[in-house]
PDB file of N, CA and C in Angstrom:
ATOM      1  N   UNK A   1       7.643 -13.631  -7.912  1.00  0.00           N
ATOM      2  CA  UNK A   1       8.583 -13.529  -6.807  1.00  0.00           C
ATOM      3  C   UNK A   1       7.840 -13.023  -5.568  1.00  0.00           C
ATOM      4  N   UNK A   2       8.140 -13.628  -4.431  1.00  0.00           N
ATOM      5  CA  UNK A   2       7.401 -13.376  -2.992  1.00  0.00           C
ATOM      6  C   UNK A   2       8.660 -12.263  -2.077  1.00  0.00           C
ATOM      7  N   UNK A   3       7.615 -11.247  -2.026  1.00  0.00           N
ATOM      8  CA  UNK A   3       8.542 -10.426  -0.977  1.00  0.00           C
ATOM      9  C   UNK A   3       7.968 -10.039   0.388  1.00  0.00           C
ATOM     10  N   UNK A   4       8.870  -9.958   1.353  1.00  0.00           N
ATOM     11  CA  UNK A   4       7.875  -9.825   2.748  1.00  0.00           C
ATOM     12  C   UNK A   4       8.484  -8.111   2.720  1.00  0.00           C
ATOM     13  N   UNK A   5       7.096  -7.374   3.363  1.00  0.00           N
ATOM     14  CA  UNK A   5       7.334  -5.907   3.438  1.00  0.00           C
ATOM     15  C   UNK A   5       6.553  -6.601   4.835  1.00  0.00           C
ATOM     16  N   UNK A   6       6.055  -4.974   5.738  1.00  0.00           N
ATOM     17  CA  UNK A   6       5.493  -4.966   6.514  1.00  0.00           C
ATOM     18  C   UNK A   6       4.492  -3.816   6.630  1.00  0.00           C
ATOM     19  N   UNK A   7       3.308  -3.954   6.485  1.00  0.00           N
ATOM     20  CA  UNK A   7       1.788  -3.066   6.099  1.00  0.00           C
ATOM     21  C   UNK A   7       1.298  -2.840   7.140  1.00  0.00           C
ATOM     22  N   UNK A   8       0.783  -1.579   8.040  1.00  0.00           N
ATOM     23  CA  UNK A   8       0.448  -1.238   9.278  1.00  0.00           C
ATOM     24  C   UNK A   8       0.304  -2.101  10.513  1.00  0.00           C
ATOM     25  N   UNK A   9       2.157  -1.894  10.175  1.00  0.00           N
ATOM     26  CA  UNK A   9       2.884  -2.592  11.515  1.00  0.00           C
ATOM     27  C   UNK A   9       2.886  -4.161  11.358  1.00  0.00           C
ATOM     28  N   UNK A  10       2.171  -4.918  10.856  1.00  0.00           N
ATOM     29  CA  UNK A  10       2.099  -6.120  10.427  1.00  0.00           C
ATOM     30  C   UNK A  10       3.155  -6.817   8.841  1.00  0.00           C
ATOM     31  N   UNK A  11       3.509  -8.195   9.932  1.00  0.00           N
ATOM     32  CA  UNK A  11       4.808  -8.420   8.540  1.00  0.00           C
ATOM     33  C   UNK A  11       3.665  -9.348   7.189  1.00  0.00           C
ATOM     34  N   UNK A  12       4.010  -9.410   6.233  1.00  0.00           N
ATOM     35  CA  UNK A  12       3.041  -9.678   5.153  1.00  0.00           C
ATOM     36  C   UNK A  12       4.315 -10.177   4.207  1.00  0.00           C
ATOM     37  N   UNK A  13       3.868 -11.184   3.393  1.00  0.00           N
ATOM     38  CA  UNK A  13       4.164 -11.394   2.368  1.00  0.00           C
ATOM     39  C   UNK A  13       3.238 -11.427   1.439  1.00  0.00           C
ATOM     40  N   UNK A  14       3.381 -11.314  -0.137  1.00  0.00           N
ATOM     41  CA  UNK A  14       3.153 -11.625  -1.064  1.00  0.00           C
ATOM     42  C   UNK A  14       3.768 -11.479  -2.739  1.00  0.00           C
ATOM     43  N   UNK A  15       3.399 -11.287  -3.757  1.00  0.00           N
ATOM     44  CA  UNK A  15       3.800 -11.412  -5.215  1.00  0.00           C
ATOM     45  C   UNK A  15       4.321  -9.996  -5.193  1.00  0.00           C
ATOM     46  N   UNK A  16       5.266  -9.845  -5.943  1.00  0.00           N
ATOM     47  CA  UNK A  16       5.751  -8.294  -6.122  1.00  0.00           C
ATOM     48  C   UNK A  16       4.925  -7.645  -7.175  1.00  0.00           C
ATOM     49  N   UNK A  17       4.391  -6.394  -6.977  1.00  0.00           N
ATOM     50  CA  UNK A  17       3.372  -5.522  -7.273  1.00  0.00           C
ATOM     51  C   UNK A  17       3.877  -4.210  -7.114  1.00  0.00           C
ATOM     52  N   UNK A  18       3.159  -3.479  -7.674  1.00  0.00           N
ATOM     53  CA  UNK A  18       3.183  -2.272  -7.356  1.00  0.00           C
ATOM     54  C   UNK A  18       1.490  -1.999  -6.139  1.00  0.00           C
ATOM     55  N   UNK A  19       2.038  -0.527  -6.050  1.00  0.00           N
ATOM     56  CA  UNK A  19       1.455  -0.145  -4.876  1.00  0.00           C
ATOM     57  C   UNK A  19      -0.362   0.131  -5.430  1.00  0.00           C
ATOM     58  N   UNK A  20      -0.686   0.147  -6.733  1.00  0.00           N
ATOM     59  CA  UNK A  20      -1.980   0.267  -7.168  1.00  0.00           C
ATOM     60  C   UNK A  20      -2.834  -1.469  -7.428  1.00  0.00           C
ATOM     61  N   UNK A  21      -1.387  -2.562  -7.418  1.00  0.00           N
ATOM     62  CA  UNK A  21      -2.111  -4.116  -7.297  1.00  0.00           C
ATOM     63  C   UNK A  21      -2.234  -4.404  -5.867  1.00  0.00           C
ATOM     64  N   UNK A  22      -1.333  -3.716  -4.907  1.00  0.00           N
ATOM     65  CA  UNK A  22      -1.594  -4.336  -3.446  1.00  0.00           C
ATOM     66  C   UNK A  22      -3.107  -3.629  -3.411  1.00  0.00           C
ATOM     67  N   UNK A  23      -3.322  -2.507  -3.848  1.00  0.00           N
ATOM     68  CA  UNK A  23      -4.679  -2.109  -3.525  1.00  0.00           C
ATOM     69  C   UNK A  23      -5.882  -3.239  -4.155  1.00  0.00           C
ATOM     70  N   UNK A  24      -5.399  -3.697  -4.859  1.00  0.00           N
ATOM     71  CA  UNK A  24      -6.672  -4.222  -5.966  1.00  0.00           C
ATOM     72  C   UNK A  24      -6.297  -5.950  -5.058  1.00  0.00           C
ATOM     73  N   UNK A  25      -5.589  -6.437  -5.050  1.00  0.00           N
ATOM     74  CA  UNK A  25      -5.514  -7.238  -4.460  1.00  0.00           C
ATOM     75  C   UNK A  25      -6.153  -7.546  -3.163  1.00  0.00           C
ATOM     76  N   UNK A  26      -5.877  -6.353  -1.738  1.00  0.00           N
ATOM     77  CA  UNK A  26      -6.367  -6.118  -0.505  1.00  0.00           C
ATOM     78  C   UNK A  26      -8.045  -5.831  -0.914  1.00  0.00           C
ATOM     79  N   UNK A  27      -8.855  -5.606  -1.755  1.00  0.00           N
ATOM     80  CA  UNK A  27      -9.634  -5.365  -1.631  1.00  0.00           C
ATOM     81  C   UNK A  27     -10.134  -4.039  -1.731  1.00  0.00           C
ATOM     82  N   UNK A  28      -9.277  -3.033  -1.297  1.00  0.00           N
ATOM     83  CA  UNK A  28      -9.893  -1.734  -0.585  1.00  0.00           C
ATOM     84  C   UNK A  28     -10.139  -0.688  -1.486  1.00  0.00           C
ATOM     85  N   UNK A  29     -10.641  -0.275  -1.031  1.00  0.00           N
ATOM     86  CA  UNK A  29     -11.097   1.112  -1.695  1.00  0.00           C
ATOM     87  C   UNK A  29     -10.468   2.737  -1.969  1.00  0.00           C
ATOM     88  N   UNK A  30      -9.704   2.702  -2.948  1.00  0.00           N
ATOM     89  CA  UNK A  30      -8.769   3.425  -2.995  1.00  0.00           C
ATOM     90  C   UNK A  30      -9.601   5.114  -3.213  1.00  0.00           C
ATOM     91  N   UNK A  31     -10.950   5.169  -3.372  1.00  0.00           N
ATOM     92  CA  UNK A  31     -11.401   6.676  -3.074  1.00  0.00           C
ATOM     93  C   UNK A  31     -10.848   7.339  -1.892  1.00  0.00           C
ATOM     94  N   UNK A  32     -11.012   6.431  -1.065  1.00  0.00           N
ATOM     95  CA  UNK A  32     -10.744   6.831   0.292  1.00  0.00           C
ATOM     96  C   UNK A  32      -9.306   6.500   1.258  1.00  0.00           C
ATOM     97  N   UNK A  33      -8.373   6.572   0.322  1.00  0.00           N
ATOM     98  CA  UNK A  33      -7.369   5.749   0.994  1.00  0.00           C
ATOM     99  C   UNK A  33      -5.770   6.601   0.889  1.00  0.00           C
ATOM    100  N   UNK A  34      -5.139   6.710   1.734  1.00  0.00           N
ATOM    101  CA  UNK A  34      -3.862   7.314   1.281  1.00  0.00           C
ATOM    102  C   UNK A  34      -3.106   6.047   2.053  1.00  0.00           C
ATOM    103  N   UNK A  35      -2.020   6.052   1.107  1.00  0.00           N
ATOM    104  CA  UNK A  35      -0.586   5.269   1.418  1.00  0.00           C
ATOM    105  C   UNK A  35       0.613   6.086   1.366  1.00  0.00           C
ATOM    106  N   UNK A  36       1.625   5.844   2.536  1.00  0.00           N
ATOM    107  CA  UNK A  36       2.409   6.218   3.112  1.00  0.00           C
ATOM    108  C   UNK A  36       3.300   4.714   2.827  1.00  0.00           C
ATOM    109  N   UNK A  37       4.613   5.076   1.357  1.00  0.00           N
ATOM    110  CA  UNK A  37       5.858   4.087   1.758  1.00  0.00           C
ATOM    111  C   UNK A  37       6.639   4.568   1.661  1.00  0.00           C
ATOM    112  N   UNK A  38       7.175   3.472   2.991  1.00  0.00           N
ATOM    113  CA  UNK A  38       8.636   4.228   3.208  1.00  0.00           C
ATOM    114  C   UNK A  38       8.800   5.547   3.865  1.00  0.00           C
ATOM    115  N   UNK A  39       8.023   5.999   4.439  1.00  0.00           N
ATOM    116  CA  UNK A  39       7.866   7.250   5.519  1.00  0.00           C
ATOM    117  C   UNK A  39       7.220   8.641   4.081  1.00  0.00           C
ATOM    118  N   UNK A  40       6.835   8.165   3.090  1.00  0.00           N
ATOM    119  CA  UNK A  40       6.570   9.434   2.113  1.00  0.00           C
ATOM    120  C   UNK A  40       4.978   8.592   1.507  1.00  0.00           C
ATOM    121  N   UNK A  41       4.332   9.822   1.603  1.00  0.00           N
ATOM    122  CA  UNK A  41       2.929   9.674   1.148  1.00  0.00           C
ATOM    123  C   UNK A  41       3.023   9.529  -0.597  1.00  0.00           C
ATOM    124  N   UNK A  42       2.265   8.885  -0.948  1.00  0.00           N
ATOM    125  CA  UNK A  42       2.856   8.635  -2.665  1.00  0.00           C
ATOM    126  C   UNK A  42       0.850   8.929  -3.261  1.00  0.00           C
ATOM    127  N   UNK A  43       0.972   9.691  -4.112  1.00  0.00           N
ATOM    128  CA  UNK A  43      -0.113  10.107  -4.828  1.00  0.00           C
ATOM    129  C   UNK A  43      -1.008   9.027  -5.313  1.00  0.00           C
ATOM    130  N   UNK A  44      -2.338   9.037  -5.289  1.00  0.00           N
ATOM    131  CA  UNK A  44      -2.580   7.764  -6.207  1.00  0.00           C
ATOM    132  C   UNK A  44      -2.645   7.818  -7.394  1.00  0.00           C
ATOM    133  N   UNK A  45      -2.208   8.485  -8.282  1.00  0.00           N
ATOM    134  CA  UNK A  45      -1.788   8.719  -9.598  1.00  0.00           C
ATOM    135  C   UNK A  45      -0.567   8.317  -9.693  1.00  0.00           C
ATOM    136  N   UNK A  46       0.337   7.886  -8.782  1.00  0.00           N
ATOM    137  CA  UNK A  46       1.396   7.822  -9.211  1.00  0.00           C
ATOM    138  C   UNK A  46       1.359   5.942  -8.645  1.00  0.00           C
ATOM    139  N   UNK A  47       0.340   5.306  -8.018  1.00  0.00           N
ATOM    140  CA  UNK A  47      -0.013   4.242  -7.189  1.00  0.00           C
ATOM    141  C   UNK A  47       0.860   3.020  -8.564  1.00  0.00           C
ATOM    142  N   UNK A  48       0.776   3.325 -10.150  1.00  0.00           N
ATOM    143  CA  UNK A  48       1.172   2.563 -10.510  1.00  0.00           C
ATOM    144  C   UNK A  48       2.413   1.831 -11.124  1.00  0.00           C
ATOM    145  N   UNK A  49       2.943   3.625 -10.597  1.00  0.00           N
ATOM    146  CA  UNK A  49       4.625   3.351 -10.964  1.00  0.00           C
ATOM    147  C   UNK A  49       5.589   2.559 -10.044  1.00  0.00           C
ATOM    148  N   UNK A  50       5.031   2.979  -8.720  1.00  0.00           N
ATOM    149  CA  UNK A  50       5.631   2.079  -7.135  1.00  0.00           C
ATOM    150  C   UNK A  50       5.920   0.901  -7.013  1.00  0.00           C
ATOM    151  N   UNK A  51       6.807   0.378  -7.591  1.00  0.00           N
ATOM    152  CA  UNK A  51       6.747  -1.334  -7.455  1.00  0.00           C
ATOM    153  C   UNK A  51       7.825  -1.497  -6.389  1.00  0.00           C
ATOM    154  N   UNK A  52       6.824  -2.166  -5.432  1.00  0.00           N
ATOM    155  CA  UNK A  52       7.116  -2.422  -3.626  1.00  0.00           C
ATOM    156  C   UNK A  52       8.136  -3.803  -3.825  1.00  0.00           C
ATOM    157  N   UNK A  53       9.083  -3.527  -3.234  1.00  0.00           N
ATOM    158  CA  UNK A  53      10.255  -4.464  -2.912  1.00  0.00           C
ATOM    159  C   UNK A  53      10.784  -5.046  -1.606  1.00  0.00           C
ATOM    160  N   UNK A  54      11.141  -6.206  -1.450  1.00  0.00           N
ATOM    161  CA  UNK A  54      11.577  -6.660   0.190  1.00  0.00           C
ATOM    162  C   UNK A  54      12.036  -5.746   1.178  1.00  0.00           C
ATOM    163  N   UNK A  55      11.074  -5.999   2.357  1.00  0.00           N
ATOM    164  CA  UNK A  55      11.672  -4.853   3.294  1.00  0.00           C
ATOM    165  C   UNK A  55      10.757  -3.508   3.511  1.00  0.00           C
ATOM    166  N   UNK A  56      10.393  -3.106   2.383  1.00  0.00           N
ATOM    167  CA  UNK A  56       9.041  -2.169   2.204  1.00  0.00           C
ATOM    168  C   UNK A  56       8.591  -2.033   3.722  1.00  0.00           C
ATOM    169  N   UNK A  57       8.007  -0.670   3.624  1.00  0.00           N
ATOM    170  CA  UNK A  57       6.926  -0.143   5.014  1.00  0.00           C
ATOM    171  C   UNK A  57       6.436   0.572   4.550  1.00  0.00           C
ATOM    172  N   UNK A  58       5.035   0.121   4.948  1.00  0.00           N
ATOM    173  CA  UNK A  58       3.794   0.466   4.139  1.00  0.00           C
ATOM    174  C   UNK A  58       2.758   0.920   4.919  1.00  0.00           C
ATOM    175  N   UNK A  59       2.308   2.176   5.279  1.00  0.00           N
ATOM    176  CA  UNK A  59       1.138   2.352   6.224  1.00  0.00           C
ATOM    177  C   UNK A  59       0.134   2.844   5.286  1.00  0.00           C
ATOM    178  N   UNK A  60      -0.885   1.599   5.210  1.00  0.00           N
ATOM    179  CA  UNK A  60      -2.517   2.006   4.613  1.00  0.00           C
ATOM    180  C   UNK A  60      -3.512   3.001   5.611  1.00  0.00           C
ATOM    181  N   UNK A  61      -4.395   4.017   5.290  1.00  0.00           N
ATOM    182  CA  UNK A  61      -5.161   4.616   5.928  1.00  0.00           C
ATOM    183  C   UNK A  61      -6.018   5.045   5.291  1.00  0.00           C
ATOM    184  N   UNK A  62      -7.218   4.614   5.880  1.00  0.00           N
ATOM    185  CA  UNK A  62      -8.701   4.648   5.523  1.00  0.00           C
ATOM    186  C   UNK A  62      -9.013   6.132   5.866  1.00  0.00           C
ATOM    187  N   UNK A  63      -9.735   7.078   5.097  1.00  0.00           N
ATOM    188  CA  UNK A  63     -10.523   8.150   5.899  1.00  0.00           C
ATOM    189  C   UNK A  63     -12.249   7.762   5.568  1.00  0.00           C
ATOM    190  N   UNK A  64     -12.466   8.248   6.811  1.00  0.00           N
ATOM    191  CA  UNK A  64     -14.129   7.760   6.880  1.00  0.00           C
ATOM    192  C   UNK A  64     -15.014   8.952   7.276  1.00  0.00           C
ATOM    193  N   UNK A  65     -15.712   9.417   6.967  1.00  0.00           N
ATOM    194  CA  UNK A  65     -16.452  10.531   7.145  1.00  0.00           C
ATOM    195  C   UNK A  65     -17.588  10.040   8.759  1.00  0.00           C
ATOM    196  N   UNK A  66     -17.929  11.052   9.268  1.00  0.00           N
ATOM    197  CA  UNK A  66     -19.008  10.781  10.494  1.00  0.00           C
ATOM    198  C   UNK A  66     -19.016  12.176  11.236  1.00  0.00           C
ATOM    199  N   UNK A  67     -19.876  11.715  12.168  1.00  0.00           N
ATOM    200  CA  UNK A  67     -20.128  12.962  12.853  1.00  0.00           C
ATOM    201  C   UNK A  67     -19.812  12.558  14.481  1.00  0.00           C
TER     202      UNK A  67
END
């Protein structure tokens, strides 16, 4: 089943997942990553219980170390 959410600010569709396959899917690197759905930061231990549904808001954020 295809659901459209919208992921930092951008509208997106794809397969319904939880919030630990959008990671594996997107590519990214979840050492470094916190997600914010639905206005609440969700643990990544908990990344595999979250199964994201139509409508979803999703803000991904990278932290990057530098000087």
């Amino acid at each position: 089943m295809v659901i459209a959410l919208r992921i930092n600010g951008q509208e997106e569709q794809l397969e319904k997942c939880t919030i630990e396959g959008l990671v594996a899917v997107k590519g990214l690197v979840a050492a470094s990553l916190v997600v914010e759905h639905n206005g609440r930061i969700v643990k990544q231990t908990d990344w595999h219980t979250v199964l994201l549904r139509h409508g979803d808001v999703l803000e991904l954020l990278n932290f990057v170390g530098g000087g």
